[in-house]
C-alpha atoms as a PDB file:
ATOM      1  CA  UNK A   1     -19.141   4.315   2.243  1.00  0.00           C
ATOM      2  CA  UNK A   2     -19.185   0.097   2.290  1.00  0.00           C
ATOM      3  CA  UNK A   3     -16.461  -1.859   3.356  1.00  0.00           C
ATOM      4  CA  UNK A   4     -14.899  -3.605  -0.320  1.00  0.00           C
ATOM      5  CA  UNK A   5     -12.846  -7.196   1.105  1.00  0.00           C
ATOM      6  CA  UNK A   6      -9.715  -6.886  -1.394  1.00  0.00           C
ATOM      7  CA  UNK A   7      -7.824 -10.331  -0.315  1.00  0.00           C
ATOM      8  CA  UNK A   8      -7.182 -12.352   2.759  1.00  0.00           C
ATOM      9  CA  UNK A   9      -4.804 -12.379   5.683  1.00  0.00           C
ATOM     10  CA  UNK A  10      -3.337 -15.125   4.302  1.00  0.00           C
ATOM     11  CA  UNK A  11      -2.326 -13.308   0.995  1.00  0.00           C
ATOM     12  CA  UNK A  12      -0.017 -10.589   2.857  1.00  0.00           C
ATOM     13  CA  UNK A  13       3.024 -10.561   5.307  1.00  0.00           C
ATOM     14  CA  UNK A  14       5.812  -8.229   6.009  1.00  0.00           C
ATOM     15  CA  UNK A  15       7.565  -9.621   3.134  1.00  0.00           C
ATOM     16  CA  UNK A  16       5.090  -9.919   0.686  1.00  0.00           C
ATOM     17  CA  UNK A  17       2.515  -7.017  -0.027  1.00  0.00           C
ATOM     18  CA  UNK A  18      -0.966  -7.577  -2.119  1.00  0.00           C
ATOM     19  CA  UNK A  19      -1.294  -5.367  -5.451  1.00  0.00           C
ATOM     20  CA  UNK A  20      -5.001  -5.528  -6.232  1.00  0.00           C
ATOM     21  CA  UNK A  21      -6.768  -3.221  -8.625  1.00  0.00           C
ATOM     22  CA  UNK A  22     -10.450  -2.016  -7.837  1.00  0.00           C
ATOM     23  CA  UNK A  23     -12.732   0.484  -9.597  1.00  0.00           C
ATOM     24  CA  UNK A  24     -10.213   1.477 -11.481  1.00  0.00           C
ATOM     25  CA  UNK A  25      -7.358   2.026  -8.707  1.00  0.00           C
ATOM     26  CA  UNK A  26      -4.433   0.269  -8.488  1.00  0.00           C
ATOM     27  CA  UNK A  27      -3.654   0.115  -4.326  1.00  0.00           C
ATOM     28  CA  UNK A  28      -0.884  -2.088  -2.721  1.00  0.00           C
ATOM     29  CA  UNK A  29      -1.807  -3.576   1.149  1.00  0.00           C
ATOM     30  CA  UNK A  30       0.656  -3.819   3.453  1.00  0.00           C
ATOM     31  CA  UNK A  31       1.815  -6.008   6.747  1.00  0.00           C
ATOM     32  CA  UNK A  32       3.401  -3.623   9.047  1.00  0.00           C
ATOM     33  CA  UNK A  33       4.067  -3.512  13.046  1.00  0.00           C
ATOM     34  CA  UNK A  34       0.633  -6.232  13.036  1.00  0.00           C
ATOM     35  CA  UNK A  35      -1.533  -4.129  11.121  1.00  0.00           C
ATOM     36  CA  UNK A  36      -2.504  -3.887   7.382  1.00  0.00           C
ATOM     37  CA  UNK A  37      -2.727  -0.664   5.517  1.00  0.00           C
ATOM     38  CA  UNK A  38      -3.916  -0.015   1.939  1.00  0.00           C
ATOM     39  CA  UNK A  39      -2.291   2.888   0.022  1.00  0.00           C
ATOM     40  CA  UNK A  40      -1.909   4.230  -3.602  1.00  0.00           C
ATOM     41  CA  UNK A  41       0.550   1.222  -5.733  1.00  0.00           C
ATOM     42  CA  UNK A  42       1.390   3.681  -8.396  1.00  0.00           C
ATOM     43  CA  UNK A  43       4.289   6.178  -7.121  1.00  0.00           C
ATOM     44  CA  UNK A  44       3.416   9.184  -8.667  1.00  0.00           C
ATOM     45  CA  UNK A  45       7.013   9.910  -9.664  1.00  0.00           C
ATOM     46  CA  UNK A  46       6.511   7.660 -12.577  1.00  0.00           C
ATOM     47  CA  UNK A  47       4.629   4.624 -12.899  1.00  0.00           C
ATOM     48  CA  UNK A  48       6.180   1.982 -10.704  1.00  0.00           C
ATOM     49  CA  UNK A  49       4.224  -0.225  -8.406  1.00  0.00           C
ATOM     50  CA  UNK A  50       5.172   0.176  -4.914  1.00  0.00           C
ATOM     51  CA  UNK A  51       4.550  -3.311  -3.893  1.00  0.00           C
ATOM     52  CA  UNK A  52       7.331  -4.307  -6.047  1.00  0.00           C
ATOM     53  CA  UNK A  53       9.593  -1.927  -4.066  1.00  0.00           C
ATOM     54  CA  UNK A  54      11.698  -2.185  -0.839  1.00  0.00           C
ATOM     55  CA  UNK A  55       9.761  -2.509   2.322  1.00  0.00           C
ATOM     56  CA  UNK A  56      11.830  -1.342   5.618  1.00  0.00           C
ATOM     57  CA  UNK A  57      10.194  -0.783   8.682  1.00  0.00           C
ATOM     58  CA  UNK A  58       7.424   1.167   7.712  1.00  0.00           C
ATOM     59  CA  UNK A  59       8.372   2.650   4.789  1.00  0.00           C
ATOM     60  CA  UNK A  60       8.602   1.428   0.822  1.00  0.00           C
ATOM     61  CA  UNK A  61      11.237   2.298  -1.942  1.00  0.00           C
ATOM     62  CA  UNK A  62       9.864   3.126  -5.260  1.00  0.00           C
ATOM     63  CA  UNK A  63      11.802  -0.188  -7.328  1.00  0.00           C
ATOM     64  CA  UNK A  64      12.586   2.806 -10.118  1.00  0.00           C
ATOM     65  CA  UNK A  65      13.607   5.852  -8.790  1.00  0.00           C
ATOM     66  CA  UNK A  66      14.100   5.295  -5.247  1.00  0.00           C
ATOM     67  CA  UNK A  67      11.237   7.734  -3.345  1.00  0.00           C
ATOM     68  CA  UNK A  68      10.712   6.733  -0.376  1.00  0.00           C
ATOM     69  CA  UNK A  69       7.141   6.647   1.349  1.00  0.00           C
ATOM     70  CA  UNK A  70       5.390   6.284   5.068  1.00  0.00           C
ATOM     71  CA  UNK A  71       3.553   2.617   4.400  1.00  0.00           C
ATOM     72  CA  UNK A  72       0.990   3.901   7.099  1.00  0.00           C
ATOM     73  CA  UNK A  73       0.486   7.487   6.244  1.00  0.00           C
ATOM     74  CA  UNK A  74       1.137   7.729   2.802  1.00  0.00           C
ATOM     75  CA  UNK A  75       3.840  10.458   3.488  1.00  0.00           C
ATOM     76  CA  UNK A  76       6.690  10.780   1.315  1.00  0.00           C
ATOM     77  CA  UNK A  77       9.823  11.094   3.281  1.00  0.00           C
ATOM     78  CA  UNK A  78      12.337  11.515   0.465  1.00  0.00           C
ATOM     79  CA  UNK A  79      12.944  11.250  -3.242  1.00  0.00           C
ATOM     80  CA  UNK A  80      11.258  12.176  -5.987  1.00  0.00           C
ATOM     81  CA  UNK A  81       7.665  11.018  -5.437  1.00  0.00           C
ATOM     82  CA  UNK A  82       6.103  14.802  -6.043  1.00  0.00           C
ATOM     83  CA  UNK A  83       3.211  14.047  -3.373  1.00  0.00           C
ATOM     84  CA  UNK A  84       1.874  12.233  -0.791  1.00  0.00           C
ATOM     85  CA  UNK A  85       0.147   8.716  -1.639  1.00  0.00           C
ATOM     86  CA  UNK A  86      -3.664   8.024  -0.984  1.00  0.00           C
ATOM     87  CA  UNK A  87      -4.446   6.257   1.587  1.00  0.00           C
ATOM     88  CA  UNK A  88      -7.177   3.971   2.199  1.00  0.00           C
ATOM     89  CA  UNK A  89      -9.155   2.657   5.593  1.00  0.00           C
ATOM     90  CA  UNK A  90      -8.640  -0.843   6.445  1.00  0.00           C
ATOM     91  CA  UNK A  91     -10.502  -3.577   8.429  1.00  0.00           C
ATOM     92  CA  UNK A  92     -10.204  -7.262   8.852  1.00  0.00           C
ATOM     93  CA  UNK A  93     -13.155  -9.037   9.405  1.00  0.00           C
ATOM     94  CA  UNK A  94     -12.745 -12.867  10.028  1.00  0.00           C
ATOM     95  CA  UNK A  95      -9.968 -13.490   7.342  1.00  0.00           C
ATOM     96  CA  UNK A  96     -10.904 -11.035   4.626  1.00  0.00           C
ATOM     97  CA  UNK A  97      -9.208  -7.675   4.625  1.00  0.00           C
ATOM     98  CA  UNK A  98     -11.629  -5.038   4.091  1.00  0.00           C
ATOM     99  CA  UNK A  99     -11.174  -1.360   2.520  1.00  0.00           C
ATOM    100  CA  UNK A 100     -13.357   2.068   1.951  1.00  0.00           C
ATOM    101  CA  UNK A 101     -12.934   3.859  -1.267  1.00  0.00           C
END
């Protein structure tokens, strides 16, 4: 698998997460504890985008229905999300954040 860059540093903090849409898949990339992760933006509860949610710590708050997901491991901790979200590997290289699909 390549390495896709999807934005730049620059474009994400703690308070602000990227949506971006790539081949097809819509994936949100978060700022959390100094480290950017990349996971499925749709919850699959019911179409919501997660970067449009609640960010605490590490998780996010569907803005809809209120499941609550892991930001690093996709995990759904409560709610009714139905499943676990996709992750994605991340990279930075220079200022471009990098993912594998």
């Amino acid at each position: 698998m390549s390495w896709i860059s999807i934005c730049q540093q620059g474009d994400v903090s703690e308070d602000e997460p990227k949506a971006i849409e790539i081949e097809g898949k819509k994936i949100g990339v978060f700022f959390v504890d100094e480290n950017y992760f990349a996971i499925e933006n749709v919850c699959p509860h019911a179409y919501a985008l997660l970067t449009e949610g609640f960010i605490e710590d590490q998780t996010v708050e569907c803005p809809l229905h209120e499941a609550i997901f892991d930001i690093q491991t996709g995990e759904l901790k409560s709610g009714p999300g139905c499943r676990n979200l996709c992750t994605y590997p991340v990279r930075v290289e220079g200022q471009d954040i990098q993912i594998q699909l």
